[in-house]
C-alpha atoms as a PDB file:
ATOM      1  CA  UNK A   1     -21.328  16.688  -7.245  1.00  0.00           C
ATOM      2  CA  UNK A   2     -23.165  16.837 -10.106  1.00  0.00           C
ATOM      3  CA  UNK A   3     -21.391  13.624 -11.956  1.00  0.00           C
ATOM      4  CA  UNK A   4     -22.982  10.792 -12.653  1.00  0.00           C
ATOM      5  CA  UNK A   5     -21.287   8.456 -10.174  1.00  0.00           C
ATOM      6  CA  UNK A   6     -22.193  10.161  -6.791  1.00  0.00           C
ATOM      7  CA  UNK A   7     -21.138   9.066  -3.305  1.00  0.00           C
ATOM      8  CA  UNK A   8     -22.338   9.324  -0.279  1.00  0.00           C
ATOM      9  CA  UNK A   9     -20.888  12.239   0.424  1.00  0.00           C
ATOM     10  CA  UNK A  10     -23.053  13.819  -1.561  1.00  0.00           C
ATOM     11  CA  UNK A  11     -26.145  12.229   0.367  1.00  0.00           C
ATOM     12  CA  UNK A  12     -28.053  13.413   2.476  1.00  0.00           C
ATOM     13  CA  UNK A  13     -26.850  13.213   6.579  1.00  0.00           C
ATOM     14  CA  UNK A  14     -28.309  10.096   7.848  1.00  0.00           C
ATOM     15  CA  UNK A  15     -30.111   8.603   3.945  1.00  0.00           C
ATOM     16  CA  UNK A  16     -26.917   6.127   4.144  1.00  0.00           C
ATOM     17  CA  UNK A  17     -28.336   4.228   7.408  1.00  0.00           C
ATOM     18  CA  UNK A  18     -31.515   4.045   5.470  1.00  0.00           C
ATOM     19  CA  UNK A  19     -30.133   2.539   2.449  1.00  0.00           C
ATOM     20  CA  UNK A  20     -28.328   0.393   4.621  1.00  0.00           C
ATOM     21  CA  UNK A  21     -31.376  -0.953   6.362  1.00  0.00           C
ATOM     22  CA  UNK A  22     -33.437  -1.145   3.220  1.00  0.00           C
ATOM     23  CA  UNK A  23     -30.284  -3.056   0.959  1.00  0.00           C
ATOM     24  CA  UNK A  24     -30.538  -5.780   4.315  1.00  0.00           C
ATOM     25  CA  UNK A  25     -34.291  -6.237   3.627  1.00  0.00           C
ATOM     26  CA  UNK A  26     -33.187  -8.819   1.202  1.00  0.00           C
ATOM     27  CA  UNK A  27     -31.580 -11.317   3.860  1.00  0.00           C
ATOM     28  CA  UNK A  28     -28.182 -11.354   5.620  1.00  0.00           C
ATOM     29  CA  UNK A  29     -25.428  -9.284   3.174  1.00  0.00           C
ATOM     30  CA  UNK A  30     -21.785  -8.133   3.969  1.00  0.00           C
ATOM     31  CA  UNK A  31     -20.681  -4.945   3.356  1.00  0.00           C
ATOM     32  CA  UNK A  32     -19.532  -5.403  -0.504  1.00  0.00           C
ATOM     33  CA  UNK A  33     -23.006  -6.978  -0.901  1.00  0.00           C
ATOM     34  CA  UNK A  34     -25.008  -3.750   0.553  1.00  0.00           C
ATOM     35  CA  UNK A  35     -22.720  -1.518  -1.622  1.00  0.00           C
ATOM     36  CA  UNK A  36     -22.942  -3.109  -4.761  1.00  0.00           C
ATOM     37  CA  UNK A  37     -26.674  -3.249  -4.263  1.00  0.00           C
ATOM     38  CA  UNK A  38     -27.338   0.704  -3.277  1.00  0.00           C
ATOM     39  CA  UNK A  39     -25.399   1.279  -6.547  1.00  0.00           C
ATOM     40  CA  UNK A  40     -27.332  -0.923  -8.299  1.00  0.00           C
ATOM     41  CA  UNK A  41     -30.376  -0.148  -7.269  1.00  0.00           C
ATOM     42  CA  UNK A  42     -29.493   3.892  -7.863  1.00  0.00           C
ATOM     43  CA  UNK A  43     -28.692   3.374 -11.156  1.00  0.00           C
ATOM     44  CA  UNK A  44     -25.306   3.066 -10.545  1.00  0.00           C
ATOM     45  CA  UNK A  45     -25.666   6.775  -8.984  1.00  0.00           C
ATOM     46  CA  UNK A  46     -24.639   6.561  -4.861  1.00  0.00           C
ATOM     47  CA  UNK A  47     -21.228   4.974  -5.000  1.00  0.00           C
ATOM     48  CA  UNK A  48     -21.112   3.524  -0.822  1.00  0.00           C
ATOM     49  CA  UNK A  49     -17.087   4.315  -0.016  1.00  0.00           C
ATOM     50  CA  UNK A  50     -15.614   1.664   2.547  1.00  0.00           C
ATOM     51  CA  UNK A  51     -14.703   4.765   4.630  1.00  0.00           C
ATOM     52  CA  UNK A  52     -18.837   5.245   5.114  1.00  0.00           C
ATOM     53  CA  UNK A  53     -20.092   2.018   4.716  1.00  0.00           C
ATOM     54  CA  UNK A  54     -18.274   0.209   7.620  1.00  0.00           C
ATOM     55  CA  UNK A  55     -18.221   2.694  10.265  1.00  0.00           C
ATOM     56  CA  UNK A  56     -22.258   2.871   9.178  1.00  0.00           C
ATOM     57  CA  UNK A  57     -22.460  -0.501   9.228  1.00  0.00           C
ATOM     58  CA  UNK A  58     -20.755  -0.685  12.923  1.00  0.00           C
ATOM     59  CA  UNK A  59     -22.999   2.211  13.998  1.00  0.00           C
ATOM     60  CA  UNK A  60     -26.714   0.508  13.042  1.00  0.00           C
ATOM     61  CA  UNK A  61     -24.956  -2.563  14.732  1.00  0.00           C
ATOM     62  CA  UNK A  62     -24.385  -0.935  17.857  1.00  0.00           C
ATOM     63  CA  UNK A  63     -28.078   0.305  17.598  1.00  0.00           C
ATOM     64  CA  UNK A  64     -29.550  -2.971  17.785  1.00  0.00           C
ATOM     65  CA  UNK A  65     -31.132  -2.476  13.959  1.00  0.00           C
ATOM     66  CA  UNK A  66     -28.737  -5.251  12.372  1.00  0.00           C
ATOM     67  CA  UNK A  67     -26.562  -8.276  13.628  1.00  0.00           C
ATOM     68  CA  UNK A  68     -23.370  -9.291  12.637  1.00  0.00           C
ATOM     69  CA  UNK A  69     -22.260 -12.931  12.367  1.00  0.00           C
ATOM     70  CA  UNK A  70     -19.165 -14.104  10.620  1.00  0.00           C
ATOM     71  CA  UNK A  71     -18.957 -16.627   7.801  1.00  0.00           C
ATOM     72  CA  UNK A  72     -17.265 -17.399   4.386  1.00  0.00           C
ATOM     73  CA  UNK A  73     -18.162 -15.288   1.029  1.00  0.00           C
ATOM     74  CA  UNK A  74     -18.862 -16.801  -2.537  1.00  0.00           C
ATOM     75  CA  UNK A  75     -15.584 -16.473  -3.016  1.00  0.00           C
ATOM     76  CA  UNK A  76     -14.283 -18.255  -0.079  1.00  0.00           C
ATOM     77  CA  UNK A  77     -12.908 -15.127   1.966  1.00  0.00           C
ATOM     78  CA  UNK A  78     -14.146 -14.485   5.622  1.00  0.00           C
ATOM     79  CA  UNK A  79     -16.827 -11.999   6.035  1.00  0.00           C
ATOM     80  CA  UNK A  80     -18.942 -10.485   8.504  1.00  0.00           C
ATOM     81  CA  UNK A  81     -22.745 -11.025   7.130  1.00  0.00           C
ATOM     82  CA  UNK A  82     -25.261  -8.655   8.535  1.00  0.00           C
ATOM     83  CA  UNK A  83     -29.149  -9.247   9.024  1.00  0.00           C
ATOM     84  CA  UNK A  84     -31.617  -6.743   9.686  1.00  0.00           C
ATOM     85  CA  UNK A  85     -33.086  -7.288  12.898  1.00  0.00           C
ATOM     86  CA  UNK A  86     -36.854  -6.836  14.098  1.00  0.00           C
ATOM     87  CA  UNK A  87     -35.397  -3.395  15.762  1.00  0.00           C
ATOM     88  CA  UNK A  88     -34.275  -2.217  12.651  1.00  0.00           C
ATOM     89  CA  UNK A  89     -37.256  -3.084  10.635  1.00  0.00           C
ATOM     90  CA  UNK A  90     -38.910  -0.530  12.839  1.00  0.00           C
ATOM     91  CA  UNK A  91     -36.289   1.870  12.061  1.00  0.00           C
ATOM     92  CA  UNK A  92     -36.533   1.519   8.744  1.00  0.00           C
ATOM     93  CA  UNK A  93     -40.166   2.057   8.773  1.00  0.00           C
ATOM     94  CA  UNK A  94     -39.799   5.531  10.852  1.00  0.00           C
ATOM     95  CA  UNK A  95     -37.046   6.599   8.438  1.00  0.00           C
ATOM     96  CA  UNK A  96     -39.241   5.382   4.895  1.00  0.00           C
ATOM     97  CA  UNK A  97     -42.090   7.894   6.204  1.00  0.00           C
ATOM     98  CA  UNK A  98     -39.705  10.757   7.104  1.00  0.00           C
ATOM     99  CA  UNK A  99     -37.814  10.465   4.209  1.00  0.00           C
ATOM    100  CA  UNK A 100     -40.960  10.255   1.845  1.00  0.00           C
ATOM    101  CA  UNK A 101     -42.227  13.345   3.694  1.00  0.00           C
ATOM    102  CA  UNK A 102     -38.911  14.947   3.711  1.00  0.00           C
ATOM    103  CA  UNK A 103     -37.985  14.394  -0.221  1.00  0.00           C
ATOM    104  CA  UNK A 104     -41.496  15.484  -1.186  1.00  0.00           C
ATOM    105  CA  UNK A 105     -41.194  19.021   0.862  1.00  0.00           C
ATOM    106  CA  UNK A 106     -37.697  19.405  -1.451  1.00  0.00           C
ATOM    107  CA  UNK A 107     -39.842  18.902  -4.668  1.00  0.00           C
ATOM    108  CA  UNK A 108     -42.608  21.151  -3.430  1.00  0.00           C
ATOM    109  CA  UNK A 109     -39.765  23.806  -2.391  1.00  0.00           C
ATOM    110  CA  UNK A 110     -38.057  23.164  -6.014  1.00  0.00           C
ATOM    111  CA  UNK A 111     -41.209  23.108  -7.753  1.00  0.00           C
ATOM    112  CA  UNK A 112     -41.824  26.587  -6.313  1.00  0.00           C
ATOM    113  CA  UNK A 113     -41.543  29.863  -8.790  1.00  0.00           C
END
């Protein structure tokens, strides 16, 4: 765990929904789309696995907090696209504030001599 290229194993339980939600903030993505972008965006430090993203991605579906549509990728391959829906722009408001209060009680705790 302490590598440089991280996955989300190494994330906190429930932080992947979160990045999920945020990554579809952008417009409608599919899966390869939110992945490469929570890399990205980490500094190529939480590596999304296929074996979390989709089952994720099925979960916050089944929520209400994103639809699901299918359609044709850049690359002309079928995809299911996902858009955040007014549900899970709620969500990801709730989990934004718990996870800003949550991280900063780790750094106070860390902080601590």
């Amino acid at each position: 765990m302490g590598s440089k290229q991280e996955t989300t194993s190494g994330v906190l339980q429930g932080t992947l929904d979160m990045l999920v939600l945020k990554a579809l903030v952008r417009g409608p993505s599919h899966g390869y789309d939110v992945a490469e972008y929570i890399l990205a965006r980490s500094g190529d430090v939480l590596r999304v696995e296929e074996g979390a993203l989709y089952p994720a991605l099925h979960r916050l579906e089944l929520r209400g907090w994103i639809a699901g549509e299918w359609g044709v990728s850049t690359n002309n391959r079928r995809a299911k696209f996902y858009k955040l829906t007014a549900a899970g722009r709620k969500q990801l408001a709730v989990e934004s504030t718990n996870w800003a209060r949550m991280s900063g009680a780790v750094a106070r705790v860390m902080e601590a001599s």
